[in-house]
C-alpha atoms as a PDB file:
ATOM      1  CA  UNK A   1       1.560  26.084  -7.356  1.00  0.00           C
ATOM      2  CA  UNK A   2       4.769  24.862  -6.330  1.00  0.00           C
ATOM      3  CA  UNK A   3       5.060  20.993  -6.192  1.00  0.00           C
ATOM      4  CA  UNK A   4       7.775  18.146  -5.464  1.00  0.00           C
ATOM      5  CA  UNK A   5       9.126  15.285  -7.527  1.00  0.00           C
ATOM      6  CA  UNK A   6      10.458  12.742  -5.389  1.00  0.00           C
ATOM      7  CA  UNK A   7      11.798   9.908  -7.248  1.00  0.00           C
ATOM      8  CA  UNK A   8      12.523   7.075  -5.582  1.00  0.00           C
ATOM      9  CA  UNK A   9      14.903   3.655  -6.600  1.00  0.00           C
ATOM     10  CA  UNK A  10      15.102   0.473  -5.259  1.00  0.00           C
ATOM     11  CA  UNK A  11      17.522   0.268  -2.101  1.00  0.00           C
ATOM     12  CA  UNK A  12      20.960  -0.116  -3.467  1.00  0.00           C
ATOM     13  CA  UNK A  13      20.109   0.563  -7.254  1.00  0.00           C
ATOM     14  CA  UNK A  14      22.900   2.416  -8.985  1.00  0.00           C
ATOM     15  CA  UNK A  15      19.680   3.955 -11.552  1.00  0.00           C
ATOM     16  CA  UNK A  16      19.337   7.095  -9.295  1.00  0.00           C
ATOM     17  CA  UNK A  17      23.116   8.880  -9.895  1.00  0.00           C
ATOM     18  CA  UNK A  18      23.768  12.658  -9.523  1.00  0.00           C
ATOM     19  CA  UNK A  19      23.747  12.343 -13.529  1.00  0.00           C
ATOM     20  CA  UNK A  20      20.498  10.838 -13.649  1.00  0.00           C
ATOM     21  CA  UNK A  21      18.733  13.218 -11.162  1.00  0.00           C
ATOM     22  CA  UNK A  22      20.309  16.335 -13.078  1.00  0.00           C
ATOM     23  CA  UNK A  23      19.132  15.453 -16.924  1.00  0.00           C
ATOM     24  CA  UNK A  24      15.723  14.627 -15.315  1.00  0.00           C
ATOM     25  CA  UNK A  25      15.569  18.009 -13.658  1.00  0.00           C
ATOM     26  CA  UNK A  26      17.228  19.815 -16.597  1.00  0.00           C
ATOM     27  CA  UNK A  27      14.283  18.126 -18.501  1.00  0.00           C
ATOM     28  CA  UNK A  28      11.633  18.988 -16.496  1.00  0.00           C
ATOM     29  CA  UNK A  29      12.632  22.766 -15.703  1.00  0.00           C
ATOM     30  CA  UNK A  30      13.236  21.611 -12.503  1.00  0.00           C
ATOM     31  CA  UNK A  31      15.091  23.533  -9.385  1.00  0.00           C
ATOM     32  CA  UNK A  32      16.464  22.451  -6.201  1.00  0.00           C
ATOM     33  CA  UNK A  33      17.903  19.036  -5.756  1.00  0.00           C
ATOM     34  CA  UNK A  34      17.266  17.641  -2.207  1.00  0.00           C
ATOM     35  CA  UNK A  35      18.726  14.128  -1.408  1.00  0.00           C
ATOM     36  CA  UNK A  36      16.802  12.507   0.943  1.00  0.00           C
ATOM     37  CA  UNK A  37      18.801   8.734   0.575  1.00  0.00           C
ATOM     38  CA  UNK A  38      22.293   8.599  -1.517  1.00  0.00           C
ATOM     39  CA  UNK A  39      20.999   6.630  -4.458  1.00  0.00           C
ATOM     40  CA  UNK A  40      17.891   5.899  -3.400  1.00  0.00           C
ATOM     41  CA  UNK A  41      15.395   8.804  -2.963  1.00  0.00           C
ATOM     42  CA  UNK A  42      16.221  12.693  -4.044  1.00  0.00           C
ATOM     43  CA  UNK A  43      13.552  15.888  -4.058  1.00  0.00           C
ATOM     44  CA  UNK A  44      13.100  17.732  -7.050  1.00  0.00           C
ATOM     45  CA  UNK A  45      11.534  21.565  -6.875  1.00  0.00           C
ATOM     46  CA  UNK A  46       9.228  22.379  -9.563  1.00  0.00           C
ATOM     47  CA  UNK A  47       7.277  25.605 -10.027  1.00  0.00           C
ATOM     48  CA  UNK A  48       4.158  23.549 -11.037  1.00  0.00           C
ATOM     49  CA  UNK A  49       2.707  20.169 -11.298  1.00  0.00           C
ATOM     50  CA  UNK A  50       4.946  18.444 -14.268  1.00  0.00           C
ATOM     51  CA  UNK A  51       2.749  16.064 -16.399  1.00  0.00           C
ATOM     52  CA  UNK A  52       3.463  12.231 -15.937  1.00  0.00           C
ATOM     53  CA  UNK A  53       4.121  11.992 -19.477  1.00  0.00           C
ATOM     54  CA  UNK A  54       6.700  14.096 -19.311  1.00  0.00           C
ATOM     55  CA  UNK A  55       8.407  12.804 -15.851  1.00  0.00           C
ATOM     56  CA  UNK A  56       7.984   9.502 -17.985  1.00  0.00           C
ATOM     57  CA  UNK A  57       9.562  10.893 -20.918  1.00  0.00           C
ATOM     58  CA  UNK A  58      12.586  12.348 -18.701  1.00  0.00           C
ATOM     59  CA  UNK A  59      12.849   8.788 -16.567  1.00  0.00           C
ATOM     60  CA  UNK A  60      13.625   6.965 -19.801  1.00  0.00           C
ATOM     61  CA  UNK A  61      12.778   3.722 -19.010  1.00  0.00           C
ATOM     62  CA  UNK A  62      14.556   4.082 -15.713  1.00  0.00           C
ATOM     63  CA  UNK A  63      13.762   2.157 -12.958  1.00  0.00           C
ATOM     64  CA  UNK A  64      12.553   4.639 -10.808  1.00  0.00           C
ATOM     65  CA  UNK A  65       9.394   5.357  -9.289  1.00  0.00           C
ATOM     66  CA  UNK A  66       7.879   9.395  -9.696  1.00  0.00           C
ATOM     67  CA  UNK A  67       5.560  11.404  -7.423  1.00  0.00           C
ATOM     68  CA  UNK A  68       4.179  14.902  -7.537  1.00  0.00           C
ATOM     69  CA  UNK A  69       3.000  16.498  -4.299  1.00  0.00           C
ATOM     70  CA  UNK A  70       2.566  20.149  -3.905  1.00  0.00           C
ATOM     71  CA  UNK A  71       5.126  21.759  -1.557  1.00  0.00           C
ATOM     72  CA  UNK A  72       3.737  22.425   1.413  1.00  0.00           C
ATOM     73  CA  UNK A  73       1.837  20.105   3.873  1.00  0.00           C
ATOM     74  CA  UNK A  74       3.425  16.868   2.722  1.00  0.00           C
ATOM     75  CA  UNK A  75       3.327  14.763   6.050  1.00  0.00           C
ATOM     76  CA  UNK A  76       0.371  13.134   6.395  1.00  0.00           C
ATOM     77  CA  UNK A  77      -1.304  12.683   9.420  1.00  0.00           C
ATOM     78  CA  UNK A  78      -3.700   9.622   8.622  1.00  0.00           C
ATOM     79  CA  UNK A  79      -2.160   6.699   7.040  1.00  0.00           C
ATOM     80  CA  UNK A  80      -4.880   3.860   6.051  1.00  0.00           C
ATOM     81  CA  UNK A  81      -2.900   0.770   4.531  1.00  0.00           C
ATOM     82  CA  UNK A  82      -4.174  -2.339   2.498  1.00  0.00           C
ATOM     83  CA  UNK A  83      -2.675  -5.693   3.661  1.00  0.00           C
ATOM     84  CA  UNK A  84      -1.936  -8.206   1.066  1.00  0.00           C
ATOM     85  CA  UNK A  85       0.511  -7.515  -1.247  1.00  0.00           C
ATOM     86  CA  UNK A  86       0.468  -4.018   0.199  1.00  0.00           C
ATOM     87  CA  UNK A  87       2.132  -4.441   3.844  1.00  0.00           C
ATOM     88  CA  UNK A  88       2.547  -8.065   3.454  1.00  0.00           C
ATOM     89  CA  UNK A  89       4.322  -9.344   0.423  1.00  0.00           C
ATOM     90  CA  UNK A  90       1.826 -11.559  -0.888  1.00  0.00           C
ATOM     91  CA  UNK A  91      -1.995 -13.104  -0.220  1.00  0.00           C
ATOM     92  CA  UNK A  92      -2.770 -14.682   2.606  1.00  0.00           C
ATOM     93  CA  UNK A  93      -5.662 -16.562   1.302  1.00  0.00           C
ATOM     94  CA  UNK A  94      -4.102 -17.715  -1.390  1.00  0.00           C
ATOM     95  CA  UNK A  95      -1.739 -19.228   1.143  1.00  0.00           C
ATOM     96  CA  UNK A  96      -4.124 -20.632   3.186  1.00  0.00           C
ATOM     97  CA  UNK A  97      -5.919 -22.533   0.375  1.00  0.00           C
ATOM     98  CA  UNK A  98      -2.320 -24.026   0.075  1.00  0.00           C
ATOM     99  CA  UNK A  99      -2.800 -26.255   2.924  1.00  0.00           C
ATOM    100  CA  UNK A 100      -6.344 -27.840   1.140  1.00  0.00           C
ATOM    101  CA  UNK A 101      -4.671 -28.211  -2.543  1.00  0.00           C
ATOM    102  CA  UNK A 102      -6.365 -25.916  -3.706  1.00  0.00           C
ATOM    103  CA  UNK A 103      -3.702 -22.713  -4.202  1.00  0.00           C
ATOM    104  CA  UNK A 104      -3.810 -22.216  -8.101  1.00  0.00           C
ATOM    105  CA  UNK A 105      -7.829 -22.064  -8.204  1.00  0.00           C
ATOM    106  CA  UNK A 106      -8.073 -19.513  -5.309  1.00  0.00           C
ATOM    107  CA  UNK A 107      -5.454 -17.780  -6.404  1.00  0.00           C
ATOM    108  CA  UNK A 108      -6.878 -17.328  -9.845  1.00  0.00           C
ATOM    109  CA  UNK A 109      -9.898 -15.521  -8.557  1.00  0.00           C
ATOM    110  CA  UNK A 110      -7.906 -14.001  -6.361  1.00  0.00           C
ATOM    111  CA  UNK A 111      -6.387 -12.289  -9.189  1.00  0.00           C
ATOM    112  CA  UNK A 112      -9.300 -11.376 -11.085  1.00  0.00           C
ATOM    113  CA  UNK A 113     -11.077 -10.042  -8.251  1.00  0.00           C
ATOM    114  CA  UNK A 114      -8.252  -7.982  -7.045  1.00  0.00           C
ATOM    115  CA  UNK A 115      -8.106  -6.724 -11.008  1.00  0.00           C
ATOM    116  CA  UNK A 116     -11.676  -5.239 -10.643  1.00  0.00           C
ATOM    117  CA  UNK A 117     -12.897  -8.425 -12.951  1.00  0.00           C
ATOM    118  CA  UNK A 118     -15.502 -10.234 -10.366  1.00  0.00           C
ATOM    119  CA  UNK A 119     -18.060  -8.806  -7.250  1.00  0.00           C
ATOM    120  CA  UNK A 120     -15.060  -8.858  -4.499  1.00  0.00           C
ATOM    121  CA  UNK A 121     -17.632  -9.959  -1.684  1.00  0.00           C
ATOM    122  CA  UNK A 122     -18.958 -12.856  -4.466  1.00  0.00           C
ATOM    123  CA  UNK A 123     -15.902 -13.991  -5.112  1.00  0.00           C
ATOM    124  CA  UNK A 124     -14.877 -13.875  -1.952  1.00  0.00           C
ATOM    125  CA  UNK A 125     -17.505 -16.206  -0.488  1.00  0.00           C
ATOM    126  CA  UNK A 126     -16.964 -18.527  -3.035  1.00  0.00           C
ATOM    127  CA  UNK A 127     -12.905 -18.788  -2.035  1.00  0.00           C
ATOM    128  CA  UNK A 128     -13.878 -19.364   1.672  1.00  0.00           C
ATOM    129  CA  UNK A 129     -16.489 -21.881   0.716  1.00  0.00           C
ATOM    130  CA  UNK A 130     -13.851 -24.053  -1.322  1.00  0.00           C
ATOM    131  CA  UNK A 131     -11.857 -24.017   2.322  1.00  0.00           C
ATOM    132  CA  UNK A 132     -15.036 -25.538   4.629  1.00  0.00           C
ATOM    133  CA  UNK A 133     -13.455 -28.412   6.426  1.00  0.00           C
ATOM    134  CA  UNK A 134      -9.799 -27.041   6.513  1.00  0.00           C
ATOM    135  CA  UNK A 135      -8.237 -27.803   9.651  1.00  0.00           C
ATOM    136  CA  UNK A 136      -7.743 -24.116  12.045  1.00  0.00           C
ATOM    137  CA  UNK A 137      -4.324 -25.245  12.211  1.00  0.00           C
ATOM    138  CA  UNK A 138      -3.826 -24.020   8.630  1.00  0.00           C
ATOM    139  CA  UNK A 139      -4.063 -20.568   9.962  1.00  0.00           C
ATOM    140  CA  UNK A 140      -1.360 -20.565  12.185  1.00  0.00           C
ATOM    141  CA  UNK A 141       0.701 -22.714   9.351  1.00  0.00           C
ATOM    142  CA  UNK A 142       0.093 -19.870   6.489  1.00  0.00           C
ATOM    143  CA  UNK A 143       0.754 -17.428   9.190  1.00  0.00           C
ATOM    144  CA  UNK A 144       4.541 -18.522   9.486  1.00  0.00           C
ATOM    145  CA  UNK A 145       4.893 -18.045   5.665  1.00  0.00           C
ATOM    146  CA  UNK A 146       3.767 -14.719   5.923  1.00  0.00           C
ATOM    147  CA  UNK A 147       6.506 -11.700   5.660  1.00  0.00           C
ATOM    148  CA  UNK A 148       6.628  -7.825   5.697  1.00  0.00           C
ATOM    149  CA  UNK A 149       6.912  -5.906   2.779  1.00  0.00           C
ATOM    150  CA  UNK A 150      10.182  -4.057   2.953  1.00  0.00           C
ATOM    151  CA  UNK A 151       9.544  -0.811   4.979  1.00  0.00           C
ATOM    152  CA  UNK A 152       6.399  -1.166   6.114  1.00  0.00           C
ATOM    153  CA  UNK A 153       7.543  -1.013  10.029  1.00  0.00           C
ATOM    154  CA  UNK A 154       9.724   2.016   8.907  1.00  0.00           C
ATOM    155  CA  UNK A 155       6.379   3.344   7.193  1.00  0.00           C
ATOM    156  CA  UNK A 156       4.131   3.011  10.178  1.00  0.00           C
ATOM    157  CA  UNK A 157       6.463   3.880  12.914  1.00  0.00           C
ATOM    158  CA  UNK A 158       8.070   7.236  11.111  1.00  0.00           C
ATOM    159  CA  UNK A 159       4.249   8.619  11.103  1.00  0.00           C
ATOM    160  CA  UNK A 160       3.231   7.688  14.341  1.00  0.00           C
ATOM    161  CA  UNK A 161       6.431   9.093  16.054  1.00  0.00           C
ATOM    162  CA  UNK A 162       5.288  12.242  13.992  1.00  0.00           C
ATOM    163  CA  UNK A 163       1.488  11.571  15.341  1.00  0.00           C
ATOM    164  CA  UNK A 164       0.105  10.240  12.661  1.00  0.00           C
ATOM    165  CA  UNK A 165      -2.626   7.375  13.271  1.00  0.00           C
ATOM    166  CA  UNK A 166      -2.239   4.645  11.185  1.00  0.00           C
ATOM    167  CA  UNK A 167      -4.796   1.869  10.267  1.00  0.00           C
ATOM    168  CA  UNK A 168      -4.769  -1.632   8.419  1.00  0.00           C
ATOM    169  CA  UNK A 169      -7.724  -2.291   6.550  1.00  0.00           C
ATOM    170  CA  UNK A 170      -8.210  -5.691   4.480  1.00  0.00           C
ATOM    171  CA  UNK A 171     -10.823  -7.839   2.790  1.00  0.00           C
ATOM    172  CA  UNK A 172      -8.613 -10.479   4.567  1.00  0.00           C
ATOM    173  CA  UNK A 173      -9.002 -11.658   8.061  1.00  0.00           C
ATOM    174  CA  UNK A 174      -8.752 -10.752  11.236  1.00  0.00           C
ATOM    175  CA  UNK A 175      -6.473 -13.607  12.221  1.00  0.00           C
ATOM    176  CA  UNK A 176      -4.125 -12.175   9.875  1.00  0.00           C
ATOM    177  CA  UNK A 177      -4.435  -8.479  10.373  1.00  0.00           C
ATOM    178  CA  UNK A 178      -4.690  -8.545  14.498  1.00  0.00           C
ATOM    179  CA  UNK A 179      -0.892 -10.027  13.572  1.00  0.00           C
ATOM    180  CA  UNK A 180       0.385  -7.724  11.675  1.00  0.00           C
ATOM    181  CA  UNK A 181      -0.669  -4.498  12.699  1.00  0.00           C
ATOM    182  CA  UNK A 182       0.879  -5.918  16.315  1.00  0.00           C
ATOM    183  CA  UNK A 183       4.133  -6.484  14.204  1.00  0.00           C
ATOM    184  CA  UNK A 184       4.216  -3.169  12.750  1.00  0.00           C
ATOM    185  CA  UNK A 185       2.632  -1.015  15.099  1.00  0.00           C
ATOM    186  CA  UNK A 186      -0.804   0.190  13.520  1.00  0.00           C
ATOM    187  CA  UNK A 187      -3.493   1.845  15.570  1.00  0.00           C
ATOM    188  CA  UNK A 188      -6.224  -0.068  14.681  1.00  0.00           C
ATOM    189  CA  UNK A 189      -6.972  -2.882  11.928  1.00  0.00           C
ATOM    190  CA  UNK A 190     -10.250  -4.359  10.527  1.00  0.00           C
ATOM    191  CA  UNK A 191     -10.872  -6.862   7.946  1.00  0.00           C
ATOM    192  CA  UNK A 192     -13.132  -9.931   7.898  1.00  0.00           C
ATOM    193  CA  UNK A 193     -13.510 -12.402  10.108  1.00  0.00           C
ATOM    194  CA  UNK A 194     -13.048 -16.381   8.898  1.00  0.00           C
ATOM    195  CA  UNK A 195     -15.515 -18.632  10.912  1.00  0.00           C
ATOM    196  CA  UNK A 196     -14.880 -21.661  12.155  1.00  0.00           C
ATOM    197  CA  UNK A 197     -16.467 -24.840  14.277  1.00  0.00           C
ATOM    198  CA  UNK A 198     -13.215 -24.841  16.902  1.00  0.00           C
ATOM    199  CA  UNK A 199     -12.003 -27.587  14.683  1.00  0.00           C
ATOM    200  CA  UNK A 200     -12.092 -26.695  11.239  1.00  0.00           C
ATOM    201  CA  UNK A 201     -13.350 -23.880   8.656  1.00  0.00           C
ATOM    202  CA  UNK A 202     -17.054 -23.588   8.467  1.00  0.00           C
ATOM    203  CA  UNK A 203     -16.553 -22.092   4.515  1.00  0.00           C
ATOM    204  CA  UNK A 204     -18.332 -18.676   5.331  1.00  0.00           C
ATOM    205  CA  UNK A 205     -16.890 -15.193   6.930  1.00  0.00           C
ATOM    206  CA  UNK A 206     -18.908 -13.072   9.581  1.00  0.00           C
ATOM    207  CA  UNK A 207     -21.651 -10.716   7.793  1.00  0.00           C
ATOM    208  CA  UNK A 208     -20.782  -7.915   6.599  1.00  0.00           C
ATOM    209  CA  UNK A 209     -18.197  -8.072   4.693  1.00  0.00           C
ATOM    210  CA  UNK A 210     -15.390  -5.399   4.935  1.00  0.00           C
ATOM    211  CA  UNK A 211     -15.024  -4.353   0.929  1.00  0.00           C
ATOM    212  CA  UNK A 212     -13.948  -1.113  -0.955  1.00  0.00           C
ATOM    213  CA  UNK A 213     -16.816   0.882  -0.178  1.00  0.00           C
ATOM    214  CA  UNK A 214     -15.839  -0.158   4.029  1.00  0.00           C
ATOM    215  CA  UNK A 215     -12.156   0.962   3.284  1.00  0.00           C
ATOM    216  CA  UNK A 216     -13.465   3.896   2.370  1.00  0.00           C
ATOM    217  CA  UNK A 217     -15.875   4.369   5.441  1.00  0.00           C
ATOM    218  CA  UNK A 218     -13.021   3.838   7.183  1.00  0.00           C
ATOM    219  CA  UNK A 219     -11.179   6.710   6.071  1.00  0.00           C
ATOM    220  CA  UNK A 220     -13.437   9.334   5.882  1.00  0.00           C
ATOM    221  CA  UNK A 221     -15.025   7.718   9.453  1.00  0.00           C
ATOM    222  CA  UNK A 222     -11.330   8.766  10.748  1.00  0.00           C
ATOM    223  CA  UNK A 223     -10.809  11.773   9.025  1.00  0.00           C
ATOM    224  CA  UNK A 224     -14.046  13.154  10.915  1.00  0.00           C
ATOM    225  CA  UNK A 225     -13.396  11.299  14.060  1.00  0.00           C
ATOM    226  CA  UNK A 226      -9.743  12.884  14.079  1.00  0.00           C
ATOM    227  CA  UNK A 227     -11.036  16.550  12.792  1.00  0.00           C
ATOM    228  CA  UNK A 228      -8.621  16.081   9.969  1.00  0.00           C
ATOM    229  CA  UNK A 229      -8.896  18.200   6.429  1.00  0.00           C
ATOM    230  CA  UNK A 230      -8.046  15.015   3.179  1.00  0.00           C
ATOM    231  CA  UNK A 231      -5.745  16.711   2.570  1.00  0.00           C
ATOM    232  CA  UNK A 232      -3.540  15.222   5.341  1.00  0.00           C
ATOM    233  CA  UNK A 233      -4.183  11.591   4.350  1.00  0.00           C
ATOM    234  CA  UNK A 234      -2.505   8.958   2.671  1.00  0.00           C
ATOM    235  CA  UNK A 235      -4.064   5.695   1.406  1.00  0.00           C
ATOM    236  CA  UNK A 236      -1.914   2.676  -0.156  1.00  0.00           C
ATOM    237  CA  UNK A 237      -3.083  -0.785  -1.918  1.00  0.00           C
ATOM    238  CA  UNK A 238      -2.894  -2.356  -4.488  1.00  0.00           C
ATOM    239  CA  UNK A 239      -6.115  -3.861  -5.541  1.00  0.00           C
ATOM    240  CA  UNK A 240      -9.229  -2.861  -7.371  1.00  0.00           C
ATOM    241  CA  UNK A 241     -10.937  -2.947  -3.852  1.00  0.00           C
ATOM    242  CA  UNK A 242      -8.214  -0.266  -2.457  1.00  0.00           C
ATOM    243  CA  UNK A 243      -9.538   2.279  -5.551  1.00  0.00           C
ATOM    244  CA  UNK A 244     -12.294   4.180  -3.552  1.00  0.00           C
ATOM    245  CA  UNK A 245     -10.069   5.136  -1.017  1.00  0.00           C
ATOM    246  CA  UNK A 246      -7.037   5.748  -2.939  1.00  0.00           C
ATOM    247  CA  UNK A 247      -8.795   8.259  -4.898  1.00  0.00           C
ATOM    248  CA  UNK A 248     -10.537  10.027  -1.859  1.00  0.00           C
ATOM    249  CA  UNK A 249      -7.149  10.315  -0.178  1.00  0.00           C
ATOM    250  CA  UNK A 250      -5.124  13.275  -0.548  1.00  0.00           C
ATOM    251  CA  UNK A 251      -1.961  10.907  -1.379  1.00  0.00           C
ATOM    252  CA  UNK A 252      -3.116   7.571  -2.708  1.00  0.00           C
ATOM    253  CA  UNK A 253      -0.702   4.974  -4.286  1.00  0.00           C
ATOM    254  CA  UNK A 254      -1.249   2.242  -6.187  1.00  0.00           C
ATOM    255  CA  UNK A 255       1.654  -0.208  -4.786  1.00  0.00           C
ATOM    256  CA  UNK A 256       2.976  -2.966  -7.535  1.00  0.00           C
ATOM    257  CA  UNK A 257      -0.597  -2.790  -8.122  1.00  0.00           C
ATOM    258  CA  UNK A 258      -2.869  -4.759 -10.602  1.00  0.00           C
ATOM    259  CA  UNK A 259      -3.189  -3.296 -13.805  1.00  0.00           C
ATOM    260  CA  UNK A 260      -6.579  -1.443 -13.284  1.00  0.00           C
ATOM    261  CA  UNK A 261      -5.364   0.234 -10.511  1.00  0.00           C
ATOM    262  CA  UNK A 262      -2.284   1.312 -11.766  1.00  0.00           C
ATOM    263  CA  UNK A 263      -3.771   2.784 -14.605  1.00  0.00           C
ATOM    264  CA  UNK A 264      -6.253   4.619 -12.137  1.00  0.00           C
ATOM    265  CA  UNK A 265      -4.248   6.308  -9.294  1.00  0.00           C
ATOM    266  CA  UNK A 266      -2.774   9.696  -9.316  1.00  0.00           C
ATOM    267  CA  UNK A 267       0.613   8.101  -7.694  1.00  0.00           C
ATOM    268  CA  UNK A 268       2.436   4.844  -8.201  1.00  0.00           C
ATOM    269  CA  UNK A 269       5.238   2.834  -6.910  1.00  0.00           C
ATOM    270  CA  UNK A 270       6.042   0.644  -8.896  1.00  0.00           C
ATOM    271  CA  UNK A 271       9.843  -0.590  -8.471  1.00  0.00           C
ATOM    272  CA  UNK A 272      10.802   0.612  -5.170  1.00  0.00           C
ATOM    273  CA  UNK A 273       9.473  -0.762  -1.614  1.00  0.00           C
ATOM    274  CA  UNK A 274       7.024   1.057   1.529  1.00  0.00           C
ATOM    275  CA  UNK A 275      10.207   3.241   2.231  1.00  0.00           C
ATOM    276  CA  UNK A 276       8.963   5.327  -1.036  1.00  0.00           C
ATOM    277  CA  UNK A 277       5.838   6.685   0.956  1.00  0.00           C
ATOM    278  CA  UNK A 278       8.077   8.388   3.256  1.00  0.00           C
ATOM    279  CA  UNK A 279      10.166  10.144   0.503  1.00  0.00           C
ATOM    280  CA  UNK A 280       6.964  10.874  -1.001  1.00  0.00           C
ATOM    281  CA  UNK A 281       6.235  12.980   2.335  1.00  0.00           C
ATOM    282  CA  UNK A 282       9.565  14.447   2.388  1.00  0.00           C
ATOM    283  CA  UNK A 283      11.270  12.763   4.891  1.00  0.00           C
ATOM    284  CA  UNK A 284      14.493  11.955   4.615  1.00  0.00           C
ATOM    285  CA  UNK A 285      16.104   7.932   5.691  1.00  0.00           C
ATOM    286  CA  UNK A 286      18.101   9.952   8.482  1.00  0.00           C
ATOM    287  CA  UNK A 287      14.478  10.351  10.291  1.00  0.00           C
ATOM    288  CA  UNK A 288      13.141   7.001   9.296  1.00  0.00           C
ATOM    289  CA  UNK A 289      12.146   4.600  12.841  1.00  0.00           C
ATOM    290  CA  UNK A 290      12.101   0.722  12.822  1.00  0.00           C
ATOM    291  CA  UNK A 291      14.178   0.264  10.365  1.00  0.00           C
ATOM    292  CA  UNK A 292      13.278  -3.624   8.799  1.00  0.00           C
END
């Protein structure tokens, strides 16, 4: 079966030269060369699937980020996006627990749970109940810290202006997401919901908790709803919560992702930013919308 390599560099890397693309092509047995950005993104033609060792082999340490897709039916027409440190640069409850001292503790669960090492909805409850008493006005102070991951509006608005439906989906909250799917234009968002007295933090979330196995749901819920084949989704995180529907996804990559998930996903990007999903689909930066 014919695939693609797209390999993809960080925005205004010099790694990704006409030199570099043609040994890794000569390497590979590769054919046509398509550049979809000058130094940042090319298309590589192969006549089947080349193993990841030896894309690895041909990269040579280079800082540059490899998918395979097969030829034909790259665009997508579902995207379903994790939040933190996926379409937002870092955690937002980890920033929240900022504003009660108490950063470096969440955080550190934060951490293990997102590295498949704890129960995500345990741990979880336990971060929220360390925040009961936290002033409401800590939400709308984390919010202001809280910034886009480099192409995400470009992601989100390239797909829908080519009909995709896109959807945020988070074990964070709903404070948080309502935000930033309004920022960057997703259909639909769901993730937890932080309870609260009108004055402060209560230290629990609304039942049930929105986990994996509800990312998931959530896919395969709009995949039927939308009569769509997997084959025409994509699913992108970067936690050990994002793994079920990563792997159910036709395209799912692992985004700087924690080391259990990394080592578990068919695709990666690991060095460049959300602009590499779009490459990955064969589309080149001429057609990209909302540019960040």
């Amino acid at each position: 079966m014919q695939c693609i390599l797209t390999l993809v560099a960080q925005r205004q890397s010099t790694t990704l030269s006409t030199a570099f693309t043609g040994r890794v092509r000569d390497a590979l047995g590769g054919g046509e060369v398509n550049v979809l950005s000058p130094g940042e993104a090319v298309d590589i033609a192969t006549s089947q699937a080349p193993s990841m060792a030896d894309v690895h082999a041909a990269l040579d340490g280079g800082a540059v980020d490899a998918i395979v897709t097969p030829a034909e039916d790259r665009r997508k027409a579902l995207l379903v996006a994790d939040m933190d440190s996926t379409i937002v640069t870092g955690e937002t409850l980890d920033e929240l627990a900022d504003f009660a001292g108490l950063k470096d503790r969440i955080a550190a669960i934060t951490a293990r749970a997102m590295n498949g090492e704890l129960d995500f909805k345990a741990a979880l409850r336990e971060r929220v109940a360390m925040l009961r008493g936290l002033p409401v006005e800590a939400l709308e102070r984390t919010w202001q810290r809280v910034r886009l991951t480099p192409g995400a509006r470009e992601l989100v608005a390239t797909m829908r202006s080519h009909g995709a439906y896109t959807a945020l989906v988070s074990g964070g909250f709903s404070f948080f997401t309502g935000r930033v799917a309004a920022l960057c234009g997703f259909d639909l968002h769901r993730s937890n919901v932080l309870l609260d007295d009108g004055a402060a933090l209560i230290g629990r979330v609304a039942e049930p908790i929105q986990d994996r196995g509800s990312k998931l749901a959530t896919l395969l819920e709009l995949v039927r709803a939308r009569s769509l084949p997997l084959s025409a989704t994509l699913a992108v995180g970067d936690g050990a919560n994002d793994l079920d529907m990563l792997r159910a996804a036709s395209l799912g990559v692992a985004f700087h992702a924690k080391p259990v998930v990394a080592a578990e996903a068919r695709a990666r990007v690991d060095h460049a930013d959300l602009r590499a999903l779009l490459f990955a689909q064969g589309y080149a930066a001429a057609e990209f919308i909302g540019a960040d």
